[in-house]
N, C-alpha and C. Protein backbone atom coordinates (compact mmCIF):
# COMPACT_ATOMS: atom_id res chain seq x y z
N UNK A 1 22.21 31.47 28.67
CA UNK A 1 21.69 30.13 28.42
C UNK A 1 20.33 30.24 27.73
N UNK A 2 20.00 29.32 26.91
CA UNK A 2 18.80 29.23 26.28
C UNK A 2 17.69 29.10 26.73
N UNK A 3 16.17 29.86 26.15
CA UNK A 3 15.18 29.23 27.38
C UNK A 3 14.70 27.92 26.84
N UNK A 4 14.97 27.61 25.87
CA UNK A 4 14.33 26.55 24.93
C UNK A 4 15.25 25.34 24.41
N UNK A 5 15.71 24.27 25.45
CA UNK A 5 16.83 23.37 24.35
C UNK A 5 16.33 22.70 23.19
N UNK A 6 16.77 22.11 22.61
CA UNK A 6 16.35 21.52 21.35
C UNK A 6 15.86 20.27 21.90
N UNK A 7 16.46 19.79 23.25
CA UNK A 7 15.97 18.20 22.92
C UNK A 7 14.98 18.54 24.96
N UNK A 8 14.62 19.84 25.56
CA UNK A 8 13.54 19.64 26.17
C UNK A 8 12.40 18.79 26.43
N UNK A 9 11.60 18.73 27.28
CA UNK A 9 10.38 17.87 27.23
C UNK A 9 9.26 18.53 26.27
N UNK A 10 9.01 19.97 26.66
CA UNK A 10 8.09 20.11 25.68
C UNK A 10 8.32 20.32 24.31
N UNK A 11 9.61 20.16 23.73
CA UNK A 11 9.86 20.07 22.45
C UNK A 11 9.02 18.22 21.97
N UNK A 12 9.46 17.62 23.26
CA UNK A 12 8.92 15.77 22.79
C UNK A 12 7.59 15.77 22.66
N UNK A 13 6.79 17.02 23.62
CA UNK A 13 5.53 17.03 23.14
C UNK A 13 5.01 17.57 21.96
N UNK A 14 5.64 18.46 21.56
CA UNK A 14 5.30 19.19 20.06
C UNK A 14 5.77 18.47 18.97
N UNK A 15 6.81 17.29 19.46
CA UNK A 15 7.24 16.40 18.04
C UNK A 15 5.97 15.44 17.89
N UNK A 16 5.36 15.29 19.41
CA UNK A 16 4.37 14.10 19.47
C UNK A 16 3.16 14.35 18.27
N UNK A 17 2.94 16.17 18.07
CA UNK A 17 1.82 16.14 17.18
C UNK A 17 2.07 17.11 15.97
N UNK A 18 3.29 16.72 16.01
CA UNK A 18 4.03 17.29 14.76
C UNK A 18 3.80 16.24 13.50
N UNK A 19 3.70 15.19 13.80
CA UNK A 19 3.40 14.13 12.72
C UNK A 19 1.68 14.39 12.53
N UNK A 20 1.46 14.27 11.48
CA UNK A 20 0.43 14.79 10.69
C UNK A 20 -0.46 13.55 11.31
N UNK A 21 -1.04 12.60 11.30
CA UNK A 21 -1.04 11.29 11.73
C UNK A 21 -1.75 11.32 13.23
N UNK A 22 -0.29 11.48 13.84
CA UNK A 22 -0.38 10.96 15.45
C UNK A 22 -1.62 11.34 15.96
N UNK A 23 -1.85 12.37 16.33
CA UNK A 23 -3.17 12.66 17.21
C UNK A 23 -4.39 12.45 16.73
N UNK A 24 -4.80 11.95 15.62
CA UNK A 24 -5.76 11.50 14.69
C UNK A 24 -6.04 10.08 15.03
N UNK A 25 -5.10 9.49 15.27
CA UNK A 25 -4.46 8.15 15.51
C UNK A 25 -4.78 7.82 16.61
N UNK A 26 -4.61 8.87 18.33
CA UNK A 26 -4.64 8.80 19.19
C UNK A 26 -6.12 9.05 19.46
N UNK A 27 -6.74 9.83 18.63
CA UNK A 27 -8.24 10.24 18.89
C UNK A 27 -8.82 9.12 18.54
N UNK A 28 -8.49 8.08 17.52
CA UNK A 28 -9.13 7.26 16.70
C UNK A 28 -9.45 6.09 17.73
N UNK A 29 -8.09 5.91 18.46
CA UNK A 29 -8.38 5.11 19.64
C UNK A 29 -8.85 5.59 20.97
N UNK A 30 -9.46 6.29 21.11
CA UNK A 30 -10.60 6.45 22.08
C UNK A 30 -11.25 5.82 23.55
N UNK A 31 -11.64 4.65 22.17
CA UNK A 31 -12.79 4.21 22.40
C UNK A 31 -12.34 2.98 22.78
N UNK A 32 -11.53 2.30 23.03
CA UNK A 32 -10.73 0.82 22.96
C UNK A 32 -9.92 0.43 21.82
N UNK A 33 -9.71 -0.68 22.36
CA UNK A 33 -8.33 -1.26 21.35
C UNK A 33 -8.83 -1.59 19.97
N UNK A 34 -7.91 -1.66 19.33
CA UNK A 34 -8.82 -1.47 17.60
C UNK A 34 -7.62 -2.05 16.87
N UNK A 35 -7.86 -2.90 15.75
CA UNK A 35 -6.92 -3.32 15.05
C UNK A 35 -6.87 -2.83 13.46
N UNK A 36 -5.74 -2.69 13.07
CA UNK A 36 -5.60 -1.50 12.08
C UNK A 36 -6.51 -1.80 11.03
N UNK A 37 -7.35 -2.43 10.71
CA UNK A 37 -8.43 -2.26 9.64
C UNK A 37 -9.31 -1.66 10.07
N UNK A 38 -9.95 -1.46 10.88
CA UNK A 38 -10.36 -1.04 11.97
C UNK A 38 -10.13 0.55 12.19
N UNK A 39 -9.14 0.81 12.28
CA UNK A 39 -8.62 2.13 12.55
C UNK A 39 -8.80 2.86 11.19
N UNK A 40 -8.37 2.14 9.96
CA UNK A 40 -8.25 2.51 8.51
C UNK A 40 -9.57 3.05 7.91
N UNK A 41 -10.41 2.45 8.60
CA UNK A 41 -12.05 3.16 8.53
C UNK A 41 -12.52 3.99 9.54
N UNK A 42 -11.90 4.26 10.68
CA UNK A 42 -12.53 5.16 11.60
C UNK A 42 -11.17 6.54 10.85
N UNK A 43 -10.15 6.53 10.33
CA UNK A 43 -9.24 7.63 9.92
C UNK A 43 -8.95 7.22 8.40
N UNK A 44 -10.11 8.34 7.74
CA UNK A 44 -10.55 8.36 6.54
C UNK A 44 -8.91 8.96 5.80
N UNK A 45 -8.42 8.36 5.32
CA UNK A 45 -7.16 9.13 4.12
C UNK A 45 -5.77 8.59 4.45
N UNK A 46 -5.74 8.10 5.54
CA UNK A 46 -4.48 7.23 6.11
C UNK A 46 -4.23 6.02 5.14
N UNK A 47 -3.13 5.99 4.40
CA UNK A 47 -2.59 4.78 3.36
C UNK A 47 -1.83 3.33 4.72
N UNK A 48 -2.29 2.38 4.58
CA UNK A 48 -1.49 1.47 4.73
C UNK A 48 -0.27 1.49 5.75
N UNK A 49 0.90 1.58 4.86
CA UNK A 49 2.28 1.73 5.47
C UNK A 49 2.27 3.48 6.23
N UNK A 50 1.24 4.22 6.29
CA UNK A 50 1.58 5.44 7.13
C UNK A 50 0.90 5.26 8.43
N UNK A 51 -0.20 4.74 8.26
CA UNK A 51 -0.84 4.06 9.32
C UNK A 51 0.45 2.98 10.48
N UNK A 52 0.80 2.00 9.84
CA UNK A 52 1.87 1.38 10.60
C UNK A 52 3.02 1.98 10.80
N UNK A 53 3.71 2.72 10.31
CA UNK A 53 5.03 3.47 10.49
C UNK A 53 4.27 4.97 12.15
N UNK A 54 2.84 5.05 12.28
CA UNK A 54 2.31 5.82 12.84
C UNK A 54 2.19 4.94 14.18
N UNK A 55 1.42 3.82 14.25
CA UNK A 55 1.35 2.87 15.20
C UNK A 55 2.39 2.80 15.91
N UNK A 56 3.72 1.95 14.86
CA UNK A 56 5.06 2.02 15.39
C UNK A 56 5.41 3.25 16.50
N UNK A 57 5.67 4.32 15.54
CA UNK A 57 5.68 5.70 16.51
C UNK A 57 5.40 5.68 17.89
N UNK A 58 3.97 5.68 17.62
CA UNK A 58 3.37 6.01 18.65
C UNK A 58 3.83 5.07 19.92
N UNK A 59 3.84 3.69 19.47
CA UNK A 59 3.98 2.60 20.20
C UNK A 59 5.74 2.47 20.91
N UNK A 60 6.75 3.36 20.20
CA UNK A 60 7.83 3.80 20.70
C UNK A 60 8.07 4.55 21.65
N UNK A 61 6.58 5.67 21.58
CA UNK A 61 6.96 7.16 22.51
C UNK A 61 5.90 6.65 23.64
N UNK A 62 5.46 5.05 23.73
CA UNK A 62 4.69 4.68 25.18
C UNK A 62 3.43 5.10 25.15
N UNK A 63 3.09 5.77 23.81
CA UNK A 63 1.31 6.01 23.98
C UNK A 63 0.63 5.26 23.79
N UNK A 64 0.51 4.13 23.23
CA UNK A 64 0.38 2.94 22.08
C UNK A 64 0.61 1.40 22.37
N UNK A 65 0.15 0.80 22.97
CA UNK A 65 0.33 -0.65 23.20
C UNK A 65 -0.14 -1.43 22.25
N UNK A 66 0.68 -2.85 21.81
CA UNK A 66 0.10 -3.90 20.74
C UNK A 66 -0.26 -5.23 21.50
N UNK A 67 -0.96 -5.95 21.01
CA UNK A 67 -1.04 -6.84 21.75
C UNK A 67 -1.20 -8.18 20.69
N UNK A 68 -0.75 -9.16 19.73
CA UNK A 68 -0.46 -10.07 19.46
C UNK A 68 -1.44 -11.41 19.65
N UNK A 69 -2.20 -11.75 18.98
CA UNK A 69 -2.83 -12.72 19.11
C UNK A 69 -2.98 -13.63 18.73
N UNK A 70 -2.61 -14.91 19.32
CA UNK A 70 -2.01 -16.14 18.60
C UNK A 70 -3.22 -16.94 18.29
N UNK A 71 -3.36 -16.79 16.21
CA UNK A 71 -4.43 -17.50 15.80
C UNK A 71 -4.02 -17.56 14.56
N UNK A 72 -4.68 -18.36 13.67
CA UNK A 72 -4.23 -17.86 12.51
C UNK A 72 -5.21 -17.62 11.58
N UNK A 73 -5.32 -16.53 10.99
CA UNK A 73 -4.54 -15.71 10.90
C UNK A 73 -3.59 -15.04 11.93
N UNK A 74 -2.50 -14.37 12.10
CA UNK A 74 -2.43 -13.84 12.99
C UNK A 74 -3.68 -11.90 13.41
N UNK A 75 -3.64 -12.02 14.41
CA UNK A 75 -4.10 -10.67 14.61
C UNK A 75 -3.60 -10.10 15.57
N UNK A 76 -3.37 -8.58 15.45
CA UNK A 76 -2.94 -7.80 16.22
C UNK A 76 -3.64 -6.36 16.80
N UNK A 77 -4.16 -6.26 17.37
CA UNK A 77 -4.76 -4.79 18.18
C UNK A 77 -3.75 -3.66 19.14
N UNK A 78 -4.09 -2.52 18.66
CA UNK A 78 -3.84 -1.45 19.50
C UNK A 78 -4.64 -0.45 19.87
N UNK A 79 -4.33 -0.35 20.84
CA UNK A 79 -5.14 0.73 21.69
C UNK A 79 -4.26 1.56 22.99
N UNK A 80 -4.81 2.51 23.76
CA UNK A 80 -4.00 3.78 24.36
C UNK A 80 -3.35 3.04 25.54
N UNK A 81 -1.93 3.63 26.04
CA UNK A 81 -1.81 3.11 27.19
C UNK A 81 -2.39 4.15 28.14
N UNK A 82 -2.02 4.20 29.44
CA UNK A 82 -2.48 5.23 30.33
C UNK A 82 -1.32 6.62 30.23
N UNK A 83 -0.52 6.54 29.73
CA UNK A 83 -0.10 7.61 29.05
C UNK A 83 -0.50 8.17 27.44
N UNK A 84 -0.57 7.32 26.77
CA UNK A 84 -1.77 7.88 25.61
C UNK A 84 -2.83 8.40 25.62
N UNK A 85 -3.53 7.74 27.23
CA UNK A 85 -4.84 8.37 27.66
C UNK A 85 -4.98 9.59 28.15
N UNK A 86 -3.47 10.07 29.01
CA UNK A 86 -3.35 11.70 29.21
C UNK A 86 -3.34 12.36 28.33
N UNK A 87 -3.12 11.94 26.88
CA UNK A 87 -2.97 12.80 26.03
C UNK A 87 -4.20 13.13 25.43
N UNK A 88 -5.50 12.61 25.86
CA UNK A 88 -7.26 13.15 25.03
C UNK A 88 -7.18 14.43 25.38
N UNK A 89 -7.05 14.45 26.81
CA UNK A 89 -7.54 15.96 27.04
C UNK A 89 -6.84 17.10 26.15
N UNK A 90 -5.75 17.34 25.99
CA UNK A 90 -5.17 18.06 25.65
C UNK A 90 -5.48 18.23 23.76
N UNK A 91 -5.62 17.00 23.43
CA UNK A 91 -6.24 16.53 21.77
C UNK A 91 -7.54 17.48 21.87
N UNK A 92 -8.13 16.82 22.27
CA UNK A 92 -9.76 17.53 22.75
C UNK A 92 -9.67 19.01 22.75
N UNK A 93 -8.70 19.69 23.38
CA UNK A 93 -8.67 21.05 23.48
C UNK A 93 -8.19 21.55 22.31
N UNK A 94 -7.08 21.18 21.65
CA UNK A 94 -6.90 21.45 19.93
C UNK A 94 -7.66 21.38 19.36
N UNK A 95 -8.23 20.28 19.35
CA UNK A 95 -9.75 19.61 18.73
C UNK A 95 -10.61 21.16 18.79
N UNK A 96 -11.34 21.99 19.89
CA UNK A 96 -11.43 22.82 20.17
C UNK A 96 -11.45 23.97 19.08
N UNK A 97 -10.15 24.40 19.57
CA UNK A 97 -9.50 25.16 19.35
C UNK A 97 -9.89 25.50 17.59
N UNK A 98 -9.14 23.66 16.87
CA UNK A 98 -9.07 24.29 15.19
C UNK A 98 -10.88 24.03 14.84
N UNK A 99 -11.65 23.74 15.88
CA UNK A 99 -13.23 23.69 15.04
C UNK A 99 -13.75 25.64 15.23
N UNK A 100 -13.17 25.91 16.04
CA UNK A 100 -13.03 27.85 16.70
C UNK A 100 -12.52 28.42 15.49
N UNK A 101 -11.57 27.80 14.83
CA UNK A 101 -10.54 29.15 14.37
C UNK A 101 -10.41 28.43 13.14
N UNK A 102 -10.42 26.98 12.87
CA UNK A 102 -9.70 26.58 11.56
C UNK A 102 -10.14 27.23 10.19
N UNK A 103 -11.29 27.83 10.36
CA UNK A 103 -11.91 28.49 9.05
C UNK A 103 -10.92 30.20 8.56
N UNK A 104 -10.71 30.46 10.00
CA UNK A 104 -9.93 31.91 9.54
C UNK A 104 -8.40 31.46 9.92
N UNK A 105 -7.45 30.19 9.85
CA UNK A 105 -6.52 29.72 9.68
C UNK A 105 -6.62 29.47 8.16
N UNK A 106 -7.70 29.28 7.73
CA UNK A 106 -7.38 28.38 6.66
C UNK A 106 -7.78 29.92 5.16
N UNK A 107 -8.24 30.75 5.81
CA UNK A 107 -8.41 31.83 5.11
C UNK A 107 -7.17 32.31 4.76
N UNK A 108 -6.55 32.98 5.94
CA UNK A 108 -5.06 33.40 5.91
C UNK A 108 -4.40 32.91 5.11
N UNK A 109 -4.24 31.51 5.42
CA UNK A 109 -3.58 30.83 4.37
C UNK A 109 -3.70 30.75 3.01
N UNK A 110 -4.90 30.95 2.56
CA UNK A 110 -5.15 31.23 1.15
C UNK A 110 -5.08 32.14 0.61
N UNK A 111 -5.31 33.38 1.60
CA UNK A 111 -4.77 34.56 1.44
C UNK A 111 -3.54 34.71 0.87
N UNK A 112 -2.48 34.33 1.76
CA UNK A 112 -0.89 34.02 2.05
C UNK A 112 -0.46 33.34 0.51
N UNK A 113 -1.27 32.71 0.20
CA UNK A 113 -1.14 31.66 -1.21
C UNK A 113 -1.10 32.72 -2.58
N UNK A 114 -2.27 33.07 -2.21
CA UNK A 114 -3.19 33.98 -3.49
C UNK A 114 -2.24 35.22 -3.73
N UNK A 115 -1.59 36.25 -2.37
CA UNK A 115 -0.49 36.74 -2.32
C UNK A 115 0.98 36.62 -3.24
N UNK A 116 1.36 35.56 -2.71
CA UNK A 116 2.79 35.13 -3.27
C UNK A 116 2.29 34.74 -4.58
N UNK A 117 1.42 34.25 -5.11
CA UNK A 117 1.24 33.98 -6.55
C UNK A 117 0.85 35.19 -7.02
N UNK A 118 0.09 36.20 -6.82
CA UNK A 118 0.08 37.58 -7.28
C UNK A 118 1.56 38.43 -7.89
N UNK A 119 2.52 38.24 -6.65
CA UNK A 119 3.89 38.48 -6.74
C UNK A 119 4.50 37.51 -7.30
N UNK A 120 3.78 36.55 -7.89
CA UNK A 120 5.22 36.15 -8.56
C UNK A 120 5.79 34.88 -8.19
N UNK A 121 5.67 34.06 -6.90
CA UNK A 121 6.99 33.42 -6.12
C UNK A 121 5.58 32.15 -5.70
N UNK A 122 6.15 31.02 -5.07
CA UNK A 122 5.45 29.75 -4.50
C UNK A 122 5.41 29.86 -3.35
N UNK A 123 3.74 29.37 -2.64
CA UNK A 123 4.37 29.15 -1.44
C UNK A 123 5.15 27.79 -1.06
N UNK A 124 5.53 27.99 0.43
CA UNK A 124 6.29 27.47 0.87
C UNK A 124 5.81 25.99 1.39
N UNK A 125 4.44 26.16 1.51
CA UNK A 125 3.55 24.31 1.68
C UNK A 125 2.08 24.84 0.70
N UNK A 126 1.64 23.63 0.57
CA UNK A 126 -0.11 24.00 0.36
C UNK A 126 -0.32 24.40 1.71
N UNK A 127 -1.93 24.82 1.68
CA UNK A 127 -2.74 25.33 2.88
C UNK A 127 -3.43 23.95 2.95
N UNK A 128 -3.59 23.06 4.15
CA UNK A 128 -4.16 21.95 4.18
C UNK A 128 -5.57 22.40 4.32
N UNK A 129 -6.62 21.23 3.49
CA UNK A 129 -7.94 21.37 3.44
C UNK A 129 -8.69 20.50 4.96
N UNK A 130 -9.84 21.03 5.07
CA UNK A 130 -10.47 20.77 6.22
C UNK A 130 -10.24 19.25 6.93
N UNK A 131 -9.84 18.36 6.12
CA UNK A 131 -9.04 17.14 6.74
C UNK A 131 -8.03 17.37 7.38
N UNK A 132 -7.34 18.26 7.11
CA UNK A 132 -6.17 18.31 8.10
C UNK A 132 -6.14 18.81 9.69
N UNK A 133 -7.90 18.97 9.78
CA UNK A 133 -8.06 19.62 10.94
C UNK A 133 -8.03 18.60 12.43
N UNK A 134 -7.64 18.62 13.98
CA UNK A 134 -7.90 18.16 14.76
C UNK A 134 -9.14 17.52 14.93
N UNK A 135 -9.47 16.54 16.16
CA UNK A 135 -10.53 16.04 16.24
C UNK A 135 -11.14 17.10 17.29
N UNK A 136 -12.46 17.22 17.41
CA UNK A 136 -12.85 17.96 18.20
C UNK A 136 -14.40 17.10 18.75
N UNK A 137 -14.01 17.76 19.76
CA UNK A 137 -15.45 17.42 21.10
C UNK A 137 -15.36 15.98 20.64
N UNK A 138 -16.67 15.12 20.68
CA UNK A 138 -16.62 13.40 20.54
C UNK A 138 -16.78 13.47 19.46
N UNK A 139 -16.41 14.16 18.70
CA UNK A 139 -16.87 13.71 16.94
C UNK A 139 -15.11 13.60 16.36
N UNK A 140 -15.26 12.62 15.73
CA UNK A 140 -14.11 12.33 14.94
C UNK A 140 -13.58 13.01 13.85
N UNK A 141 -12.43 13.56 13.30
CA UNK A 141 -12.26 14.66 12.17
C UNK A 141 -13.62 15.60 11.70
């Protein structure tokens, strides 16, 4: 038998920050509920419709509450539920982690780049630039 199924729990956690987005998203809200213009300036590079297709997400897998406010305009806010909120700590420690190491991650990788174009062949993604890094300690990206 396998030690790893495909559809496990901690596979749901590694899909959770498998989206480029999510935990950026989750860090962004913090601080209280925030409505996506709002969010669009605290998470510098997020377009529009990736931002909401991200919300959505999130707001599917129970991290993410909306709340609807009858005015008009209409307005809408989100912010963490108490299961979104278990998820800082663990953000925080990535967060960590890529402000520790992301410089000789991101070496390798260029390495890895500079390599395969030496030989000849593409890589297989770009090497993401320092935006692509976790949030770390209370500072945002």
């Amino acid at each position: 038998m396998p030690e790893f199924l495909a559809d496990c729990r901690a596979r749901l956690a590694f899909d959770l920050l498998a989206h480029t987005w999510d935990g950026v998203v989750l860090w962004a809200l913090r601080d209280g509920p925030c409505r996506p213009r709002e969010l669009r300036r605290r998470v510098g590079g997020i377009s529009p419709k990736v931002l909401t297709g991200t919300l959505h997400r999130l707001r599917d897998s129970g991290l993410v509450s909306s709340r609807r406010h009858r005015e008009a305009p209409p307005r809408v806010e989100y912010a963490l539920t108490p299961l979104g909120r278990s998820l800082l700590g663990p953000l925080e420690a990535l967060g960590a982690w890529a402000a520790e190491h992301g410089d000789e991650v991101a070496r390798a990788r260029e390495d890895a780049c500079a390599a395969r174009l030496r030989a000849g062949t593409t890589p297989a993604s770009p090497a993401p630039g320092r935006a692509g890094r976790p949030p770390s300690g209370g500072r945002s990206g």
